[in-house]
Protein backbone atom coordinates (compact mmCIF):
# COMPACT_ATOMS: atom_id res chain seq x y z
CA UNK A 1 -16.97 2.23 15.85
CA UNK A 2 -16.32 5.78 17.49
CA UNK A 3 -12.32 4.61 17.61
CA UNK A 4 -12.16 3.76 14.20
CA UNK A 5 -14.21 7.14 13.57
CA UNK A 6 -11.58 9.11 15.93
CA UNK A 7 -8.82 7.16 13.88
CA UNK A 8 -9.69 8.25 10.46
CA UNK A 9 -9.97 11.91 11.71
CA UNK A 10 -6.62 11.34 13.09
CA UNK A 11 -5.20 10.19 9.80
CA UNK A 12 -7.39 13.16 8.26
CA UNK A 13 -5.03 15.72 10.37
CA UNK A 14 -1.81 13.96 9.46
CA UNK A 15 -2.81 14.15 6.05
CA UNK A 16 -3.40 17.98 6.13
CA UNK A 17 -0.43 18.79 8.70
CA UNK A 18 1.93 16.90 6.12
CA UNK A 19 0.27 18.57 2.73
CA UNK A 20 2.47 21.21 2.41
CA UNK A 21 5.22 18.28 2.78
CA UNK A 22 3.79 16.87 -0.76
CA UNK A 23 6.21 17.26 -3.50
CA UNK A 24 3.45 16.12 -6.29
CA UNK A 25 1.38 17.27 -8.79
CA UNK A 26 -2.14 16.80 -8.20
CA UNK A 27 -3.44 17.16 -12.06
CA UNK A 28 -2.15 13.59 -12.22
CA UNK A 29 -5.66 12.63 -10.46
CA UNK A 30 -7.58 14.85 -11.63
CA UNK A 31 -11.12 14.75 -13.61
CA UNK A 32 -13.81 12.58 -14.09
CA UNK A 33 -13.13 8.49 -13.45
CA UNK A 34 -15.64 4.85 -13.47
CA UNK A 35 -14.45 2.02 -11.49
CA UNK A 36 -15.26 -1.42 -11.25
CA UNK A 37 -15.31 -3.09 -7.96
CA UNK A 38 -14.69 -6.61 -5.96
CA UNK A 39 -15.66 -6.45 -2.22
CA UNK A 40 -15.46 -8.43 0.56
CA UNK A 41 -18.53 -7.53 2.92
CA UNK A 42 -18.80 -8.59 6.95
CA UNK A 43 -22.51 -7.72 7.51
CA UNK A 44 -23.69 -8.09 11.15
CA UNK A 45 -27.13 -8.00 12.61
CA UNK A 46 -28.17 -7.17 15.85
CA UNK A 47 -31.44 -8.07 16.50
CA UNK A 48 -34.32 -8.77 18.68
CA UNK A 49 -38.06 -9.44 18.49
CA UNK A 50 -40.32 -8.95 21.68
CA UNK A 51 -44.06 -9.93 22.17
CA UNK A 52 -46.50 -8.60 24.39
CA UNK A 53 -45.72 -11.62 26.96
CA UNK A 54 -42.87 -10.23 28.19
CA UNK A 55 -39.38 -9.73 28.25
CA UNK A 56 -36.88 -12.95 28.35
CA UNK A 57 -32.86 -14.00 27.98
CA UNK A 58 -31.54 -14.62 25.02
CA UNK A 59 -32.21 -18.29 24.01
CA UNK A 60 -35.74 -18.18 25.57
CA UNK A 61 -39.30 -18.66 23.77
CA UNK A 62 -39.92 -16.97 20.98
CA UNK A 63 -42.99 -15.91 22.17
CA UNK A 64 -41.04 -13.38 24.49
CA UNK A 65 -37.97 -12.17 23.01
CA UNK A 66 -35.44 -13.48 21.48
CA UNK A 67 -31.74 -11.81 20.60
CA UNK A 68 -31.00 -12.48 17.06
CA UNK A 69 -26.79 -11.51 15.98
CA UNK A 70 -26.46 -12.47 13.01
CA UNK A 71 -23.27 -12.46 11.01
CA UNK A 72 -22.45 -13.01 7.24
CA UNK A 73 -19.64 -12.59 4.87
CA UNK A 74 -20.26 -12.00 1.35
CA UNK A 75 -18.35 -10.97 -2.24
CA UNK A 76 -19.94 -8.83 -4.39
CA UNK A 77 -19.30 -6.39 -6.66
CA UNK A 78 -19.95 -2.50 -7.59
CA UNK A 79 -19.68 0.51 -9.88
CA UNK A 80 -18.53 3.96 -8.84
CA UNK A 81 -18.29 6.95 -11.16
CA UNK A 82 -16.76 10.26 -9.53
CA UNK A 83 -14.58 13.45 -9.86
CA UNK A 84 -11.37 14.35 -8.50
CA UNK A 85 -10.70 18.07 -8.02
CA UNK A 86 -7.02 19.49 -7.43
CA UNK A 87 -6.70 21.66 -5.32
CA UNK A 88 -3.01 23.33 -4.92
CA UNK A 89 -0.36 20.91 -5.95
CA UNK A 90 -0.75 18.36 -3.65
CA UNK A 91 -4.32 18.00 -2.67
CA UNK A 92 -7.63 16.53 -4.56
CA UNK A 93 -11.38 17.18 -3.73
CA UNK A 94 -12.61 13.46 -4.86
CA UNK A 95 -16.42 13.61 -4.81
CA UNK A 96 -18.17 10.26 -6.61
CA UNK A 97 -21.38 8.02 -6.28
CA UNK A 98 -21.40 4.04 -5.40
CA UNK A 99 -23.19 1.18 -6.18
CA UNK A 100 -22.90 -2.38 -4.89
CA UNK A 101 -25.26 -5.48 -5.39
CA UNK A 102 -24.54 -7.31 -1.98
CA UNK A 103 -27.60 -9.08 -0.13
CA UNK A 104 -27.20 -9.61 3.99
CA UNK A 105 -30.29 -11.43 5.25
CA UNK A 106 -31.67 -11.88 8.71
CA UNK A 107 -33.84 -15.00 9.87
CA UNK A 108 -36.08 -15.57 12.44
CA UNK A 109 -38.00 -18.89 12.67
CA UNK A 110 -40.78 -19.86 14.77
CA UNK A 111 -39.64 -22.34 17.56
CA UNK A 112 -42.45 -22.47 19.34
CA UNK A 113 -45.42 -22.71 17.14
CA UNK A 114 -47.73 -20.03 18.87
CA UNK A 115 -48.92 -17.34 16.74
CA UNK A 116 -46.88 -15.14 18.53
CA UNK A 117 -43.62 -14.68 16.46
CA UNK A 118 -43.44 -16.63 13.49
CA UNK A 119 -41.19 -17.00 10.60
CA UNK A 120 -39.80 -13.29 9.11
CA UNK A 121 -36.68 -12.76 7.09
CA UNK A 122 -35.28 -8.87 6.95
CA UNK A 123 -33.17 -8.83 3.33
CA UNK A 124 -30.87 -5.68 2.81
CA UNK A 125 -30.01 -5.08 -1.01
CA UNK A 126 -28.69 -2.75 -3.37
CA UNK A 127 -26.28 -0.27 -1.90
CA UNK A 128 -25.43 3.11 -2.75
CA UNK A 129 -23.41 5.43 -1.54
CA UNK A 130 -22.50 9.56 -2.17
CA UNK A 131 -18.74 10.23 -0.93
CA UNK A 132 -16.57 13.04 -0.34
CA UNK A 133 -12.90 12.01 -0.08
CA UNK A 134 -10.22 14.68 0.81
CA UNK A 135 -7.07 13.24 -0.82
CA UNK A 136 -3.04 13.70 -0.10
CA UNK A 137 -0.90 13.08 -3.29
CA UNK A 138 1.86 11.00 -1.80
CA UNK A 139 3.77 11.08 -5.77
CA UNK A 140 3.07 11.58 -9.28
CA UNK A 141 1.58 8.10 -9.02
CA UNK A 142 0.00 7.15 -5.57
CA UNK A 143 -1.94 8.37 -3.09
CA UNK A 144 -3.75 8.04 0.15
CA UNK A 145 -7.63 9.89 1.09
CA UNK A 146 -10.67 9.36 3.98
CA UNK A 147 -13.67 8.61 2.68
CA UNK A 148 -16.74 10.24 4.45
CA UNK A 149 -20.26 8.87 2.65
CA UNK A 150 -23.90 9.08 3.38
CA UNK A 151 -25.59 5.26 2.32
CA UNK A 152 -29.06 3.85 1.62
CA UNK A 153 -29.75 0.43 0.67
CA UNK A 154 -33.41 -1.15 -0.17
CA UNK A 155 -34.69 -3.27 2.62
CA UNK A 156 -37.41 -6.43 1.92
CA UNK A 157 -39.57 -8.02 4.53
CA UNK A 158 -40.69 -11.90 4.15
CA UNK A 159 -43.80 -12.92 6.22
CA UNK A 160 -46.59 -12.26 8.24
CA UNK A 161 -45.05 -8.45 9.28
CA UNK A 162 -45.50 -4.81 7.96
CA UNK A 163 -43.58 -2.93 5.62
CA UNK A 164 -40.47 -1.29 6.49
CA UNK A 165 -38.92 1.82 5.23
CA UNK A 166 -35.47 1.57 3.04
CA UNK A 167 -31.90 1.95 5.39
CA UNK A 168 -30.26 5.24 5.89
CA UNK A 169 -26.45 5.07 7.02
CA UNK A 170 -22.97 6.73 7.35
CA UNK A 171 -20.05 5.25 5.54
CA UNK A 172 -16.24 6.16 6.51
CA UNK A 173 -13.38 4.82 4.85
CA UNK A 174 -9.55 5.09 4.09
CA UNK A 175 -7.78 4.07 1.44
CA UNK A 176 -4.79 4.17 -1.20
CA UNK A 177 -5.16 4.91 -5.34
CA UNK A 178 -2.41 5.04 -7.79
CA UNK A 179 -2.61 6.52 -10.75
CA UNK A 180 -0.67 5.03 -14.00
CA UNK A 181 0.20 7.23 -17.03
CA UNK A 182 -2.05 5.74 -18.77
CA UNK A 183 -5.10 6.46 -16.67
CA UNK A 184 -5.43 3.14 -15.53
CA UNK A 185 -5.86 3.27 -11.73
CA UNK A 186 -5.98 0.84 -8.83
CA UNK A 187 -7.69 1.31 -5.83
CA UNK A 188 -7.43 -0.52 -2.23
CA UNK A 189 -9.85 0.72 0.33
CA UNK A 190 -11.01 -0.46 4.13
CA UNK A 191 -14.10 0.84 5.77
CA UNK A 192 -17.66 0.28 7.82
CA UNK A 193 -21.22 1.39 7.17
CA UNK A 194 -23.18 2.13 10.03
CA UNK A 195 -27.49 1.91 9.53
CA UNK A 196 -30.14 3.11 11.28
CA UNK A 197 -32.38 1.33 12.97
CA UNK A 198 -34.95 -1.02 11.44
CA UNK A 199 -38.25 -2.67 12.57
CA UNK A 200 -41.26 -3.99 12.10
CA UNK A 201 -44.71 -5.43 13.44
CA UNK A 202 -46.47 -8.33 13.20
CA UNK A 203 -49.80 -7.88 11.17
CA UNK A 204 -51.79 -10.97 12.62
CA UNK A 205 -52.94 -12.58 9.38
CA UNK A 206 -51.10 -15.19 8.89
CA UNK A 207 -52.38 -19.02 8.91
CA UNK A 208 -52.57 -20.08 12.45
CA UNK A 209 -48.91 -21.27 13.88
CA UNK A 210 -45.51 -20.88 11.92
CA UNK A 211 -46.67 -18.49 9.82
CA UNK A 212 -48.69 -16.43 11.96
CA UNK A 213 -47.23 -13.62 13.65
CA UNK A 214 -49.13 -11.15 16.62
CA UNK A 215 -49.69 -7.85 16.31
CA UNK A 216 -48.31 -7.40 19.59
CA UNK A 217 -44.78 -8.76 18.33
CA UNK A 218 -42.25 -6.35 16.67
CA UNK A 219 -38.49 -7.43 15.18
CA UNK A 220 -35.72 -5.13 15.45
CA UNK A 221 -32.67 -5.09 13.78
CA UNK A 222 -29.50 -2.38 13.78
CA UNK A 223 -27.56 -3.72 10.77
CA UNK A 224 -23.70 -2.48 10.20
CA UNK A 225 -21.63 -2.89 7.30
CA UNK A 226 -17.46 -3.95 7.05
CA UNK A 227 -15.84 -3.73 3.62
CA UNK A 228 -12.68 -4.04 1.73
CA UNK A 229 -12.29 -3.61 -2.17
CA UNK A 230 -10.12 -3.41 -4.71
CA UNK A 231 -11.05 -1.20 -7.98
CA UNK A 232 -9.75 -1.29 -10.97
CA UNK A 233 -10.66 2.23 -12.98
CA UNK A 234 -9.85 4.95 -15.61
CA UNK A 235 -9.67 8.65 -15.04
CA UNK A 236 -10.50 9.82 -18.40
C-alpha cells in the first residue's frame, strides 16, 4: 500500500510539473455534478481471534488462535454529488461526498465446540466517503485527477461478542473524467481504502458450545478496500 501511496504522489507531481503545459479551459468542468456509480470491490480481511489458552499456528484450535484472511469480490453500486472548482485555465479543485451500498463479511465458526470461540460474523456496510481531488485538464473534454478521501462505513457484529465501534479509513485514488458538451460525463477510476483496526470480545452468555463465546476470547480484524468504477454523471 505505501508504493501505490508513493505512486499517486508521483503522478500528483507530474500532474502539477506539466500544468502549465495544459492548453485547456478548465470552466468546461466546472460547478456542481451527481453521479451514479457501478463498482467492482476486492475486500480483504485479515484476521485473528486469540483466547486466554494461548497462542497457536494458523490452522490450530479455535480455542487458541486462529488466522482468519478472508477475501471477497463484490458489485455494487453508489451515488456521489460534488463540486469542481477552476482554478487558472487548466486546473480544477474537485471536492464531493460518496456513497456506496457494498457488504464484505467475515466468518468465524466454532470448530471445536468449547465455549471458547464460537460462531461471530463481522459485516461492513454502507460506505461513505469525503474527497478532495486536484485535477489536470488534459482538453476541452478529458481529464485526469488523484483522489485523496477520508471513509467510514457501519460495522455489525453477529453472536455471542460485544459491540464494536463503526470503521474509520483513508481512501486514495486516480482516475480519468471527460466531460461532453452536453454535461454528460463519464468517469473511470482505480483505488484502495485502507481501515482501522477492528475488534471485539467475547461476552460469555451464550448457550453452552457453538454459540458460546469466552470472555477471555477477542476477534480482530484489519479490513482494506480495492475498487474500480465507472460513473456516469451530469455537471449541471
Amino acid at each position: 500500500m505505501n508504493k501505490l501511496k508513493t505512486l499517486l504522489c508521483a503522478v500528483f507531481t507530474l500532474m502539477l510539473v506539466n500544468l502549465g503545459a495544459a492548453n485547456s479551459d478548465s470552466s468546461n468542468f466546472a460547478g456542481p455534478y451527481v453521479g451514479f456509480q457501478l463498482l467492482g470491490l476486492g475486500a480483504e480481511f485479515s484476521g485473528s481471534s486469540t483466547s486466554g489458552q494461548g497462542t497457536a499456528n494458523a490452522g490450530n484450535s479455535a480455542a487458541e488462535t486462529d488466522q482468519l484472511p478472508v477475501g471477497a469480490t463484490v458489485a455494487t453500486v453508489g451515488i456521489e454529488l460534488g463540486y469542481a472548482i477552476p482554478i487558472g485555465s487548466g486546473f480544477v479543485l474537485d471536492l464531493g461526498g460518496q456513497y456506496l451500498s457494498g457488504e464484505a463479511k467475515i466468518d468465524h465458526e466454532n470448530s471445536t465446540g468449547t465455549d471458547a470461540a464460537g460462531n461471530v460474523s463481522l459485516t461492513m456496510d454502507d460506505h461513505y466517503t469525503y474527497y478532495i481531488a486536484p485535477t489536470i485538464v488534459l482538453s476541452e473534454t478529458s481529464s485526469l485527477y488523484i483522489k485523496a478521501g477520508v471513509v467510514q462505513a457501519d460495522v455489525n457484529v453477529t453472536g455471542d461478542v460485544q459491540p464494536t465501534a463503526n470503521l474509520h479509513g483513508e481512501m486514495w485514488a486516480v482516475g480519468t473524467r471527460t466531460v461532453l458538451p452536453s454535461g454528460i460525463f463519464i468517469r473511470t477510476e482505480a483505488g484502495y481504502t485502507e481501515y482501522n483496526d477492528i475488534g471485539t470480545r467475547g461476552k460469555g452468555e451464550g448457550t453452552q458450545g457453538a454459540n458460546r463465546i469466552g470472555t477471555d476470547t477477542t476477534f480482530t480484524a484489519k479490513p482494506t478496500i480495492v475498487h474500480g468504477n465507472i460513473s456516469l454523471g451530469f455537471r449541471f
